[in-house]
PDB file of N, CA and C in Angstrom:
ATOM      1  N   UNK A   1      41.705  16.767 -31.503  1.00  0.00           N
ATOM      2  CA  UNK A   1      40.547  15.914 -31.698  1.00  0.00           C
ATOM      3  C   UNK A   1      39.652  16.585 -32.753  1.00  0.00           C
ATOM      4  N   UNK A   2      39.145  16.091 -33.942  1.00  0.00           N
ATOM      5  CA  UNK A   2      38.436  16.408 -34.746  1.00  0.00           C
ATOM      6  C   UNK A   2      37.285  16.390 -34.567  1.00  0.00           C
ATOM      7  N   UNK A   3      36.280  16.966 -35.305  1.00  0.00           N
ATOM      8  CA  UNK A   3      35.048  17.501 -35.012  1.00  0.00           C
ATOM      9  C   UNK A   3      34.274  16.024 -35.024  1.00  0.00           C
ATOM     10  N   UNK A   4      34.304  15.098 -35.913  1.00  0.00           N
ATOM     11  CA  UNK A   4      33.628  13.848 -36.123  1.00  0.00           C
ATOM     12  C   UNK A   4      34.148  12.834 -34.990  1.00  0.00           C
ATOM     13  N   UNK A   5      35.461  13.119 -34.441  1.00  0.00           N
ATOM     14  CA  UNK A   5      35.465  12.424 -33.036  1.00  0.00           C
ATOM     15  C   UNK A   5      34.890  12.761 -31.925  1.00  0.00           C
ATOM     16  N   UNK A   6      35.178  13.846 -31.554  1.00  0.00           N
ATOM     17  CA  UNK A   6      34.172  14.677 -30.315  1.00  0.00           C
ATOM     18  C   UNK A   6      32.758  14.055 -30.669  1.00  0.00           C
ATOM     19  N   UNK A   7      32.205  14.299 -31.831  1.00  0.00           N
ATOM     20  CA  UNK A   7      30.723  13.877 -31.697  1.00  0.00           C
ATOM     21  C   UNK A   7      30.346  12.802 -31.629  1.00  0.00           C
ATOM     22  N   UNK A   8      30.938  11.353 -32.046  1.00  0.00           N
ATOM     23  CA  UNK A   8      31.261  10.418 -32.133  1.00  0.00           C
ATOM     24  C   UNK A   8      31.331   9.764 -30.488  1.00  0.00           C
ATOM     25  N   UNK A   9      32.111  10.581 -29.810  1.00  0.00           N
ATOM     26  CA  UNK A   9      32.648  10.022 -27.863  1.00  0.00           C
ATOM     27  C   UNK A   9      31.248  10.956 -27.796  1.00  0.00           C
ATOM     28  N   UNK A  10      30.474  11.699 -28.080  1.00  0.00           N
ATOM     29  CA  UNK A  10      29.257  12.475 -27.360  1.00  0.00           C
ATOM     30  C   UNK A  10      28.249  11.540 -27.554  1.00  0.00           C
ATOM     31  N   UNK A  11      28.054  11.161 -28.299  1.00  0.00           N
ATOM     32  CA  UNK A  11      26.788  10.208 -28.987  1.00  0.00           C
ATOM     33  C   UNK A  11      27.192   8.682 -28.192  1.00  0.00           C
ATOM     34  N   UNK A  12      28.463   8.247 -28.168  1.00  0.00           N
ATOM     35  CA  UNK A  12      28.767   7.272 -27.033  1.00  0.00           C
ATOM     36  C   UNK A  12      28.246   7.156 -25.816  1.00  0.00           C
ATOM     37  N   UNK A  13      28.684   8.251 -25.223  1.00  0.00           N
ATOM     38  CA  UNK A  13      28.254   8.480 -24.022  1.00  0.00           C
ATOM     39  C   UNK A  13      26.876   8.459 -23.687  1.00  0.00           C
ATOM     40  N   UNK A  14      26.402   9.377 -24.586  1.00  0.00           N
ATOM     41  CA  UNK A  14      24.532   9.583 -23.980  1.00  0.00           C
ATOM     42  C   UNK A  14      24.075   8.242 -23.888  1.00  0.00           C
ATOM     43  N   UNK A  15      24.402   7.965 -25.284  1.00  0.00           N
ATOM     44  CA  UNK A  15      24.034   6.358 -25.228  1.00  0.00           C
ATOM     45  C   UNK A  15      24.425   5.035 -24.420  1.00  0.00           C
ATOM     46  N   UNK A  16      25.275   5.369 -24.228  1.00  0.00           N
ATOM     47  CA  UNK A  16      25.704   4.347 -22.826  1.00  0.00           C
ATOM     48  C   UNK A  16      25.110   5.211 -21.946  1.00  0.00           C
ATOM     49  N   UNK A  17      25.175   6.127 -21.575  1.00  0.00           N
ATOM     50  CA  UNK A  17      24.645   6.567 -20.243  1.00  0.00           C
ATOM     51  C   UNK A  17      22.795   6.511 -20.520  1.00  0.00           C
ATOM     52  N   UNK A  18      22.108   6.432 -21.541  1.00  0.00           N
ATOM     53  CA  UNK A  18      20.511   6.301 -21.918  1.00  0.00           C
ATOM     54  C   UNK A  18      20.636   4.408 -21.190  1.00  0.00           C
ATOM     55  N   UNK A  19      21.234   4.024 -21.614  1.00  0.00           N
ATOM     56  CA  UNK A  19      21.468   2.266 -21.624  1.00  0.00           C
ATOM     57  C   UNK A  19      20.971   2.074 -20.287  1.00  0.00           C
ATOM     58  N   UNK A  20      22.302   2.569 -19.324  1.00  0.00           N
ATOM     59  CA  UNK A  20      22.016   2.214 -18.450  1.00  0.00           C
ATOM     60  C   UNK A  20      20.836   2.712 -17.281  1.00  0.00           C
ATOM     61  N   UNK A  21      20.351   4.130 -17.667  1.00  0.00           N
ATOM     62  CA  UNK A  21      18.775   4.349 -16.887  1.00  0.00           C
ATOM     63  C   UNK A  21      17.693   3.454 -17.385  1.00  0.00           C
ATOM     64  N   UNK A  22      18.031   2.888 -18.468  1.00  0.00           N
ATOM     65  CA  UNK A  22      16.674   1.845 -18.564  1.00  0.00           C
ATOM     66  C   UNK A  22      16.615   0.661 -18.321  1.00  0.00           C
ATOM     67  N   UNK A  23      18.494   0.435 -18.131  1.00  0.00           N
ATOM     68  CA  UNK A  23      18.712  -1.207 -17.419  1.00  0.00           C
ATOM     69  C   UNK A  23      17.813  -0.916 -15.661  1.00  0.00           C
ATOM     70  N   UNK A  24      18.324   0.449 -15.386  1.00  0.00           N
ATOM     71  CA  UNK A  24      17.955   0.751 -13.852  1.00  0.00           C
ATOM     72  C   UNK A  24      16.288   0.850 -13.714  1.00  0.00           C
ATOM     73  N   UNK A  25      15.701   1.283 -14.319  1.00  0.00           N
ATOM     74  CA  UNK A  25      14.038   1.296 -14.331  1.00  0.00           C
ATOM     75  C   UNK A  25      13.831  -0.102 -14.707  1.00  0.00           C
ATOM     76  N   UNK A  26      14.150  -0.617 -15.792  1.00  0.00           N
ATOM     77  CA  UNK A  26      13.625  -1.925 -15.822  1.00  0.00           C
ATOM     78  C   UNK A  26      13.522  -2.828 -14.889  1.00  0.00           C
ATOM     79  N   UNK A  27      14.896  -2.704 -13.815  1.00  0.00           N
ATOM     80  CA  UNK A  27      14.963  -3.669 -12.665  1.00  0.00           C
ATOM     81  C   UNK A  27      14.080  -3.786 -11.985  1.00  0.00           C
ATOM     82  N   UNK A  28      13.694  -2.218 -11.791  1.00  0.00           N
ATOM     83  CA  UNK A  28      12.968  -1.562 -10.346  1.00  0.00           C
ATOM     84  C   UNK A  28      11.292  -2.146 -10.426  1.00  0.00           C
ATOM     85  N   UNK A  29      10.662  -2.581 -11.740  1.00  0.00           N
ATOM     86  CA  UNK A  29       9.615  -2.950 -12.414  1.00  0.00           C
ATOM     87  C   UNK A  29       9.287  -4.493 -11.607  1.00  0.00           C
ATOM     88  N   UNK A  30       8.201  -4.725 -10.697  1.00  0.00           N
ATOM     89  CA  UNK A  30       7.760  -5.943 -10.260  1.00  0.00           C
ATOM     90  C   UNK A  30       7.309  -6.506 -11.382  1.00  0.00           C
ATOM     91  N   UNK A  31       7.683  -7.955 -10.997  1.00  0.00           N
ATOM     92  CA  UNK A  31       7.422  -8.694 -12.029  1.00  0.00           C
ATOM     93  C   UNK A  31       6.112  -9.882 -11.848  1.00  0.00           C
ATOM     94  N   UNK A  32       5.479  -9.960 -12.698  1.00  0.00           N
ATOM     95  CA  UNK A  32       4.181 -11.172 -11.948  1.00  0.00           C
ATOM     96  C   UNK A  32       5.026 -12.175 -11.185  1.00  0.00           C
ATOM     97  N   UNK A  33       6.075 -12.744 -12.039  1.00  0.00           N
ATOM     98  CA  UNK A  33       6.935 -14.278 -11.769  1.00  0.00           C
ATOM     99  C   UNK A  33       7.539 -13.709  -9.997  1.00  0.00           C
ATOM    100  N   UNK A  34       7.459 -12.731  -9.657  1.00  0.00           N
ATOM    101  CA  UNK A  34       7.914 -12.117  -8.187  1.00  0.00           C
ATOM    102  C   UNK A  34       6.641 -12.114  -7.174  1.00  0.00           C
ATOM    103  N   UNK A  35       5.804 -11.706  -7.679  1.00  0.00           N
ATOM    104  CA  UNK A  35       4.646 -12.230  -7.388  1.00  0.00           C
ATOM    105  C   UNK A  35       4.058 -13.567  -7.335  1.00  0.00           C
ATOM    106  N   UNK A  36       3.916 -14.498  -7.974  1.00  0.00           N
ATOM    107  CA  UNK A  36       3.735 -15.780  -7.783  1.00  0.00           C
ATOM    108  C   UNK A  36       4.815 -16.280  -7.095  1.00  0.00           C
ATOM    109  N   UNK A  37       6.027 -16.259  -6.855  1.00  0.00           N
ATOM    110  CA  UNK A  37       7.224 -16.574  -5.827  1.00  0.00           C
ATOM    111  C   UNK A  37       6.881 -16.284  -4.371  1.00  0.00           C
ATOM    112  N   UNK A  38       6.393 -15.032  -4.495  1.00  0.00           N
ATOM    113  CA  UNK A  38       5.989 -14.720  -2.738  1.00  0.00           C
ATOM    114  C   UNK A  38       4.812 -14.848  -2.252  1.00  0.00           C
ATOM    115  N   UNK A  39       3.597 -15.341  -3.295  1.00  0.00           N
ATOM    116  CA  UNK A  39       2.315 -16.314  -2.914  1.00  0.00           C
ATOM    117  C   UNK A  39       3.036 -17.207  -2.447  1.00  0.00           C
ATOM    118  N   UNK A  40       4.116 -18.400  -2.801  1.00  0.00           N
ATOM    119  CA  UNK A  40       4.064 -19.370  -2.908  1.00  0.00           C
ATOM    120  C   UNK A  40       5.169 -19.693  -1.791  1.00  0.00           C
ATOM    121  N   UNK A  41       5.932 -18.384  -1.366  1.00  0.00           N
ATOM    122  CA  UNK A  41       6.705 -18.462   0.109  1.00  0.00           C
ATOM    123  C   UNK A  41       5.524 -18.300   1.209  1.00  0.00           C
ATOM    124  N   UNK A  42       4.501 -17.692   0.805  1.00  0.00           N
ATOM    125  CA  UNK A  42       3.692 -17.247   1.370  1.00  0.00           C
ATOM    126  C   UNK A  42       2.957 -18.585   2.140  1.00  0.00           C
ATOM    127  N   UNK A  43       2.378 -19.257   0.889  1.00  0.00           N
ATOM    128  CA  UNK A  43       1.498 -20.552   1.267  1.00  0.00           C
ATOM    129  C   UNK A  43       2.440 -21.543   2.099  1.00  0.00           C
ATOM    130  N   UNK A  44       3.935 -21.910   1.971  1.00  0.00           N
ATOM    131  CA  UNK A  44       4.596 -22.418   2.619  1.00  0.00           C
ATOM    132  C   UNK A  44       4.829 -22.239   3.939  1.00  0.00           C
ATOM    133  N   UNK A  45       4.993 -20.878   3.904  1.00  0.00           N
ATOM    134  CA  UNK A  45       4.961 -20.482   5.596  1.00  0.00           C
ATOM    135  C   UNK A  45       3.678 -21.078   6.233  1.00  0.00           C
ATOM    136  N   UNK A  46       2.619 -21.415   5.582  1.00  0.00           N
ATOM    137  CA  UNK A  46       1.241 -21.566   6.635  1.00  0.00           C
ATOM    138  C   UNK A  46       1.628 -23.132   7.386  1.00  0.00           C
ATOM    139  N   UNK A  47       1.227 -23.075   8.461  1.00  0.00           N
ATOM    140  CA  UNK A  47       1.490 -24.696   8.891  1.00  0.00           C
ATOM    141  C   UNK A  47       0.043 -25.535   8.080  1.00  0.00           C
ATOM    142  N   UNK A  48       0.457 -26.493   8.033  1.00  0.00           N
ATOM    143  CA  UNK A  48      -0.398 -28.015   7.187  1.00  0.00           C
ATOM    144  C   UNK A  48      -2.003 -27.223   7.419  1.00  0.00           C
ATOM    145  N   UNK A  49      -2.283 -27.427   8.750  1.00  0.00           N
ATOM    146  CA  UNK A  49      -3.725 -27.265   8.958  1.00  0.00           C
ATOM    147  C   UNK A  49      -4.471 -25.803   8.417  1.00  0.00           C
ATOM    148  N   UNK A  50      -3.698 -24.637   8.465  1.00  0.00           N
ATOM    149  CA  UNK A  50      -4.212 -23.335   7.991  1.00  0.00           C
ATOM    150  C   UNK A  50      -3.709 -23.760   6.323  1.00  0.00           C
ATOM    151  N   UNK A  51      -3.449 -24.634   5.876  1.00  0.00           N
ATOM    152  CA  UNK A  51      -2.590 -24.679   4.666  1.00  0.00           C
ATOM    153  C   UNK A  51      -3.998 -25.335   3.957  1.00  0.00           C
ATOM    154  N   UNK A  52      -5.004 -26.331   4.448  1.00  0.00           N
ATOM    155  CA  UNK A  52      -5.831 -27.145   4.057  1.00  0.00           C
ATOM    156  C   UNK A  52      -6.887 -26.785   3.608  1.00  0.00           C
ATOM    157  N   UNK A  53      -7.041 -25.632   5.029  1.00  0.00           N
ATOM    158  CA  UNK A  53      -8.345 -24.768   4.905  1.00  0.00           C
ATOM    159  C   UNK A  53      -8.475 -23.656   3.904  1.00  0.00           C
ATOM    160  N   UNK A  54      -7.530 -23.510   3.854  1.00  0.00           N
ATOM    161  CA  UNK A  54      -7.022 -22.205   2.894  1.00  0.00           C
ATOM    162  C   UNK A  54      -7.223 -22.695   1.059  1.00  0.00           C
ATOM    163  N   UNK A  55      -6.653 -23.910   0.935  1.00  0.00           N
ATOM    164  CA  UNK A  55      -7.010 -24.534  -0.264  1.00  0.00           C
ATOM    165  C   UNK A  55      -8.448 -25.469  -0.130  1.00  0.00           C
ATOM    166  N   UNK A  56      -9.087 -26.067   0.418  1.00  0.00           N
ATOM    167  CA  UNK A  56     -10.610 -26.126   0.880  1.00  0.00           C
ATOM    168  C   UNK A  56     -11.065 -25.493   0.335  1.00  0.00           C
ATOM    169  N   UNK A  57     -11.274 -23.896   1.037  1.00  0.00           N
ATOM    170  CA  UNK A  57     -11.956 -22.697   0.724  1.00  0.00           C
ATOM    171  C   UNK A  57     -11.683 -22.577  -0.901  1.00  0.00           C
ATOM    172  N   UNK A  58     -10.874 -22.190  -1.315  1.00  0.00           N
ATOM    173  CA  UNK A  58     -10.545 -22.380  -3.089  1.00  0.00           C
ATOM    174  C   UNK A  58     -11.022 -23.443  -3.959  1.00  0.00           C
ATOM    175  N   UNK A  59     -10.803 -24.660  -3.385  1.00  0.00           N
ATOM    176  CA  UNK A  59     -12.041 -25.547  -4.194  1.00  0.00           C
ATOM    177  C   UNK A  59     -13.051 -25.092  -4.438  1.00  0.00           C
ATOM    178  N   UNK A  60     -13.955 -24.906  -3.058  1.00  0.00           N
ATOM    179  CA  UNK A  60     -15.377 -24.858  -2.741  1.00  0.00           C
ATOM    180  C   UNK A  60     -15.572 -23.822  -3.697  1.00  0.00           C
ATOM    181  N   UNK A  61     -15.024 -22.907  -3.548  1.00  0.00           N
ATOM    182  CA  UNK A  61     -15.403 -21.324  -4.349  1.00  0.00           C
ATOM    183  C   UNK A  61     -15.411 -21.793  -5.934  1.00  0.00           C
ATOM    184  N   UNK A  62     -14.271 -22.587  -6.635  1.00  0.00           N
ATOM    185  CA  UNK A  62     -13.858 -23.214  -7.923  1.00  0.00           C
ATOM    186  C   UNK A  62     -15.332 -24.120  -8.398  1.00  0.00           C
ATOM    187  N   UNK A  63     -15.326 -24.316  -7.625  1.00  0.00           N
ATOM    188  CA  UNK A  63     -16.738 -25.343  -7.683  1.00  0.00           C
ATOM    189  C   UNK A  63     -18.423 -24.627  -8.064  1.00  0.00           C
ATOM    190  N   UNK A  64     -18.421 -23.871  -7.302  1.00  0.00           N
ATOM    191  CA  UNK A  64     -19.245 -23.020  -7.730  1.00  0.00           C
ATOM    192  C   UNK A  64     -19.682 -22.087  -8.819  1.00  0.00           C
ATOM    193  N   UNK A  65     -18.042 -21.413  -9.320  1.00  0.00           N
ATOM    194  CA  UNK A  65     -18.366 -20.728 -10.311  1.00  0.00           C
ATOM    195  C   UNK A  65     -18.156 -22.207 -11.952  1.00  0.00           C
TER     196      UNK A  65
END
């Protein structure tokens, strides 16, 4: 194996192996759009009547400012 291949499969590697720690951190990163998903499992879970009051209260407040 020649010197320009060895370095060549070295520089491969890091780099595929750099690739994939930032595919892995990137995942790990909450995302707003994950956040607005689990408000919105959130508000679903409430039954109708805690569901009313809950948006009520948000008007009233909307209204004010």
């Amino acid at each position: 194996m020649s010197f320009f291949t060895g370095l060549f499969a070295f520089i491969a590697i890091v780099s595929g192996a750099t690739l994939l720690i930032m595919i892995y951190f990137d995942n790990r990163n909450v995302r707003i759009d994950d956040g607005i998903a689990n408000f919105r499992r959130h508000i679903d879970a409430l039954s109708p009547e805690a569901r009313q009051s809950s948006v009520h209260r948000n008007n009233s407040e909307d209204r004010r400012n």
